[in-house]
Protein backbone atom coordinates (compact mmCIF):
# COMPACT_ATOMS: atom_id res chain seq x y z
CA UNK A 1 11.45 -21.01 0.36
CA UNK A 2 12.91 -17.98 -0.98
CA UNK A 3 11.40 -14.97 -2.37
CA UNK A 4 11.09 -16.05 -6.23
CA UNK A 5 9.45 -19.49 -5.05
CA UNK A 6 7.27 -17.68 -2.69
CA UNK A 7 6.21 -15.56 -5.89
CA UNK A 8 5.55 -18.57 -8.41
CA UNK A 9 3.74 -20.58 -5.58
CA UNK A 10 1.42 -17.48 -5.66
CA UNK A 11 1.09 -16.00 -8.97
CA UNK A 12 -1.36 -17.67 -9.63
CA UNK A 13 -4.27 -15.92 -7.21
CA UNK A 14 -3.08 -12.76 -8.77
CA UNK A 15 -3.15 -13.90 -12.05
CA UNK A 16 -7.06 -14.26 -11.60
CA UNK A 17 -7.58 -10.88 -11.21
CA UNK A 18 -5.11 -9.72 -13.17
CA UNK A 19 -6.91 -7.10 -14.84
CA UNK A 20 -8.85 -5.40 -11.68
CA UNK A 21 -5.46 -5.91 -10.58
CA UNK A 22 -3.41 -3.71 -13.15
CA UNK A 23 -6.40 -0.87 -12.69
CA UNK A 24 -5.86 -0.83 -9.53
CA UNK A 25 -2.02 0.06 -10.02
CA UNK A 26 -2.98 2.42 -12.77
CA UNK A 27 -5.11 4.34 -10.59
CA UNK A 28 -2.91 4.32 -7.31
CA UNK A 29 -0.13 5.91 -9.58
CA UNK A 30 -2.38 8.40 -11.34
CA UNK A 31 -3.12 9.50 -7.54
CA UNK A 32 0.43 10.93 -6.71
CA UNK A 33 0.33 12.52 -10.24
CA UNK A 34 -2.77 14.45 -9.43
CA UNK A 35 -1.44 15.54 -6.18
CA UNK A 36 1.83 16.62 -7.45
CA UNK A 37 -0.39 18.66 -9.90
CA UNK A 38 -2.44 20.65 -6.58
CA UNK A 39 0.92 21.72 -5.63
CA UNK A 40 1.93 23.04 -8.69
CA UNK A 41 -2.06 24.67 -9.24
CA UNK A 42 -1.31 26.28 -5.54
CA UNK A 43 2.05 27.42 -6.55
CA UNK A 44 1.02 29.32 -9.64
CA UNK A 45 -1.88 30.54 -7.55
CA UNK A 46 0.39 32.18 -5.28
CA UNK A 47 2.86 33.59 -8.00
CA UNK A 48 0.20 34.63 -10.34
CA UNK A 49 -2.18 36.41 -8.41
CA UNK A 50 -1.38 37.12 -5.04
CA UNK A 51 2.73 38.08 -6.49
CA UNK A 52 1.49 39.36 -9.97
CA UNK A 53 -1.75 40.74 -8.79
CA UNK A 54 -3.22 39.63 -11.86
CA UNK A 55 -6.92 38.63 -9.66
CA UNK A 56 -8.89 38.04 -12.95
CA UNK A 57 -7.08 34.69 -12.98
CA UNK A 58 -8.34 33.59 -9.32
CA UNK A 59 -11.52 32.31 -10.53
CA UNK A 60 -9.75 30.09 -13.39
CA UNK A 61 -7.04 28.75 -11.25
CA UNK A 62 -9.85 28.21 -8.90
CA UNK A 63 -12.04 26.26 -10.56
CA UNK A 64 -8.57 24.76 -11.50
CA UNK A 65 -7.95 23.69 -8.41
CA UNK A 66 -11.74 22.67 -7.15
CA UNK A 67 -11.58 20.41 -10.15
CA UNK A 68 -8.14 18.62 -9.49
CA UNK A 69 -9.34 18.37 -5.68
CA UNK A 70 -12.40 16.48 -7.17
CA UNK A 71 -10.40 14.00 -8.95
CA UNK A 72 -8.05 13.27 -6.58
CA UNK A 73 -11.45 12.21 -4.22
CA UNK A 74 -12.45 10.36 -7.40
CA UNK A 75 -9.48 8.39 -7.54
CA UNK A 76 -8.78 7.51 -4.21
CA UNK A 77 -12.32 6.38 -3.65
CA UNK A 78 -12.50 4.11 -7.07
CA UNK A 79 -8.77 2.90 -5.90
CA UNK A 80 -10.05 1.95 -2.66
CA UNK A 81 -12.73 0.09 -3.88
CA UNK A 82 -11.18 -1.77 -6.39
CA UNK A 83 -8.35 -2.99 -4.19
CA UNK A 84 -10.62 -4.33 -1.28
CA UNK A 85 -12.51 -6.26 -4.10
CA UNK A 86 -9.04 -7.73 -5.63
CA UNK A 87 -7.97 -8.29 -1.97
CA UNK A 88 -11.30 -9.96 -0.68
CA UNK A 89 -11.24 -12.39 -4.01
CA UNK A 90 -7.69 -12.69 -3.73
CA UNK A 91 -7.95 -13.90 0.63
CA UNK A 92 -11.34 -15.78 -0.34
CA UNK A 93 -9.37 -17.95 -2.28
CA UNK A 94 -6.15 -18.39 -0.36
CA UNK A 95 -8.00 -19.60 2.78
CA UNK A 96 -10.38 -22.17 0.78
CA UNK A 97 -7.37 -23.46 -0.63
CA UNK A 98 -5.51 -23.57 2.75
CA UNK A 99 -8.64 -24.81 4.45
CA UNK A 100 -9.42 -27.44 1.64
CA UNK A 101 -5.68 -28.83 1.95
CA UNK A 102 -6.06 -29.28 6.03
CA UNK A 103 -9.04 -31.26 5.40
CA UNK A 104 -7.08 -34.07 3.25
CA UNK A 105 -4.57 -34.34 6.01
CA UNK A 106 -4.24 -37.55 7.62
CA UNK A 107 -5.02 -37.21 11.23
CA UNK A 108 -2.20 -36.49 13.67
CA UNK A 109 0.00 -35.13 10.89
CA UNK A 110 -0.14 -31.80 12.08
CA UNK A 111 1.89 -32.52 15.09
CA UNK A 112 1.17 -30.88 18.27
CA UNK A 113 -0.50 -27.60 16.48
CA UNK A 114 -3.74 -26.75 18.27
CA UNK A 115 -6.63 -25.15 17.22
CA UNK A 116 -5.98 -21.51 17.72
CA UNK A 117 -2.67 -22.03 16.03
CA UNK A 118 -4.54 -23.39 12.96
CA UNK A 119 -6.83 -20.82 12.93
CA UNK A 120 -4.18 -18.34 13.58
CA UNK A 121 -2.52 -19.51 9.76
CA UNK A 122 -6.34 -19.78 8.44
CA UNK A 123 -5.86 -15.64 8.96
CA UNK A 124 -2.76 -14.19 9.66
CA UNK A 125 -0.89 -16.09 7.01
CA UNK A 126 -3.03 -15.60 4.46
CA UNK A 127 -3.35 -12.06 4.65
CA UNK A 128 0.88 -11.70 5.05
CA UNK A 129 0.47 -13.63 1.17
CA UNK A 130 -2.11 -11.73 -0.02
CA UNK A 131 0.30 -8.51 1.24
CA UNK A 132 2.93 -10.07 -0.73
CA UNK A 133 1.18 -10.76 -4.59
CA UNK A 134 -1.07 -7.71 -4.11
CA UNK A 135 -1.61 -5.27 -1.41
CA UNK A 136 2.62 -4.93 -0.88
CA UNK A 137 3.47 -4.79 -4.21
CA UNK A 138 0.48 -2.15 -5.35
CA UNK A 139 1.94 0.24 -2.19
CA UNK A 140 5.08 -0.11 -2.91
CA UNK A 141 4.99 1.06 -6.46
CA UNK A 142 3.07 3.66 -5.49
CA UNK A 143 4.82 4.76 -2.94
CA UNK A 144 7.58 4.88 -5.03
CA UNK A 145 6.20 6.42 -7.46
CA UNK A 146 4.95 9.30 -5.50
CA UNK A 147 8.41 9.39 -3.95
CA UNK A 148 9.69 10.44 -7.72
CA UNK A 149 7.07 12.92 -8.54
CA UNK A 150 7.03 14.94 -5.32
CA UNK A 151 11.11 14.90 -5.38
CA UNK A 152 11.39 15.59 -9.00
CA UNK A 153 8.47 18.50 -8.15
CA UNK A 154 10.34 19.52 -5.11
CA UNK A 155 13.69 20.13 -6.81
CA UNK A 156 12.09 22.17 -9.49
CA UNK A 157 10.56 24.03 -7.12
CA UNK A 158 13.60 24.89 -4.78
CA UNK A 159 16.65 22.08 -5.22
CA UNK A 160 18.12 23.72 -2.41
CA UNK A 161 15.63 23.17 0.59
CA UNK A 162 15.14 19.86 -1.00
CA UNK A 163 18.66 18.85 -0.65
CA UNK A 164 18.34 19.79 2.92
CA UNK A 165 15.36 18.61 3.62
CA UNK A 166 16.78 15.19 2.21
CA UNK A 167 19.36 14.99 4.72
CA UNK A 168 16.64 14.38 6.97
CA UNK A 169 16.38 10.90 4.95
CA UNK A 170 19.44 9.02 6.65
CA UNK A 171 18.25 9.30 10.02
CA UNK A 172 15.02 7.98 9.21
CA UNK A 173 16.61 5.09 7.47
CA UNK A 174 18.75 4.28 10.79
CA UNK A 175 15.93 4.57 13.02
CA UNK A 176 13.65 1.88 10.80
CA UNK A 177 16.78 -0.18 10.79
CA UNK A 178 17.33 -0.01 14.87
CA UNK A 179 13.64 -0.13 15.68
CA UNK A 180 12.44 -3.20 12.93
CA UNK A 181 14.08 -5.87 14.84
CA UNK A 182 11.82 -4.70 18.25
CA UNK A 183 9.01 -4.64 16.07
CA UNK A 184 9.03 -7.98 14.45
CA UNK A 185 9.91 -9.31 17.96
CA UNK A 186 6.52 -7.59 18.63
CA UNK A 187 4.06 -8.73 15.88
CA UNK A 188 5.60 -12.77 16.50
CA UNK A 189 3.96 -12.25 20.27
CA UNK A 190 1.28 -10.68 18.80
CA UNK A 191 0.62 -13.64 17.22
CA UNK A 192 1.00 -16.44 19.78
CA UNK A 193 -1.08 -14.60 22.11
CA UNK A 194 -3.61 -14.14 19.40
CA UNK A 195 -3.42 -17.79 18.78
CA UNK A 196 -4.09 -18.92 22.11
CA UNK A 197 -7.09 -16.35 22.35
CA UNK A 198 -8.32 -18.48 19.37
CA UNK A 199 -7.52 -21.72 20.83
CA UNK A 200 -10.16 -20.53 23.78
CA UNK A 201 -12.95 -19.57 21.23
C-alpha cells in the first residue's frame, strides 16, 4: 500500500477532528511567527538603546518583549494541549477499530503471530498511523514553516553569515542519509524485543 492509499484508508480518523485538528496547525504555525518576532524585539533592543542610547525606550521594548515571551508560553501550552487531545481521540479510535477487527477473525487466521506480537500492532502501529494523519503532518508543517521565517529573518538580518551558516546544511543532510538506515535497523529490533517482552506479560 502506497502512500496515497495509506492516506485515504486513514482520513477518515482525522476527518473527526478536523476542526481541533486545523487549530492545532494554526497555532503550531503562529508559534514560529512569535518567535521570529523575540528576535527581531531583541534586535531593535540592542540597536535602539544600547547602540542609539536612546534608554527611554527600554521600558517599552521591554514590556515589548515580556509580552511576546508571554504569548509564546500561551501558545505552546494551548498547542500542546490541543494536540494530545486530537492525538488521544485520534489512537482511541484506531486501536478499537484494530481491536474490534481481531475479534471477528476466524481462529487460526492469524498464522503463527503470538500474543506479544499482537499486542505489539495493538500499540506501536497505531501510534506510527496516528504519526502519519496527525502528529507527522502537524510537525512537519511547522517545522517548515519555522524553517521559512527564521531563514527569511536571518537573511534580512545578515544574508551573509546566513549563507555560511547554510553551508553547514549539506553535511547534515549526508549524515541523516548515512545514519537512517542504522537507525531503522534499530527501531525494527526495538520492536521484536518489545514484542516478546509483551508476549511474557
Amino acid at each position: 500500500m502506497n502512500l496515497p492509499d495509506l492516506i485515504r484508508r486513514f482520513s477518515p480518523y482525522l476527518m473527526a477532528v478536523r476542526h481541533r485538528a486545523l487549530v492545532a496547525l494554526a497555532l503550531a504555525l503562529l508559534e514560529p511567527l512569535v518567535a521570529v518576532s523575540l528576535i527581531w524585539v531583541a534586535k531593535s533592543i540592542t540597536d535602539t538603546v544600547f547602540v542609539d542610547r536612546q534608554i527611554g525606550l527600554l521600558p517599552l521594548f521591554a514590556g515589548v518583549f515580556l509580552g511576546l515571551s508571554a504569548v509564546k508560553v500561551a501558545l505552546e501550552y494551548a498547542t500542546t494541549r490541543l494536540e494530545a487531545g486530537v492525538l488521544e481521540t485520534i489512537l482511541r479510535a484506531l486501536r478499537t477499530d484494530l481491536y474490534s477487527h481481531i475479534l471477528r477473525l476466524s481462529p487460526g487466521s492469524l498464522g503463527r503471530r503470538g500474543t506479544g506480537d499482537l499486542l505489539a500492532h495493538l500499540s506501536d502501529d497505531v501510534e506510527r498511523a496516528e504519526y502519519l494523519i496527525f502528529t507527522g503532518v502537524i510537525a512537519a508543517v511547522a517545522d517548515a514553516a519555522a524553517v521559512l521565517f527564521f531563514v527569511v529573518s536571518l537573511f534580512l538580518l545578515s544574508w551573509k553569515l546566513t549563507l555560511c551558516a547554510l553551508l553547514a546544511v549539506p553535511l547534515l543532510v549526508l549524515a541523516s542519509a548515512r545514519l537512517s538506515p542504522q537507525i531503522r535497523r534499530a527501531g525494527r529490533i526495538a520492536r521484536h524485543r518489545a514484542s516478546l517482552w509483551m508476549a511474557l506479560a
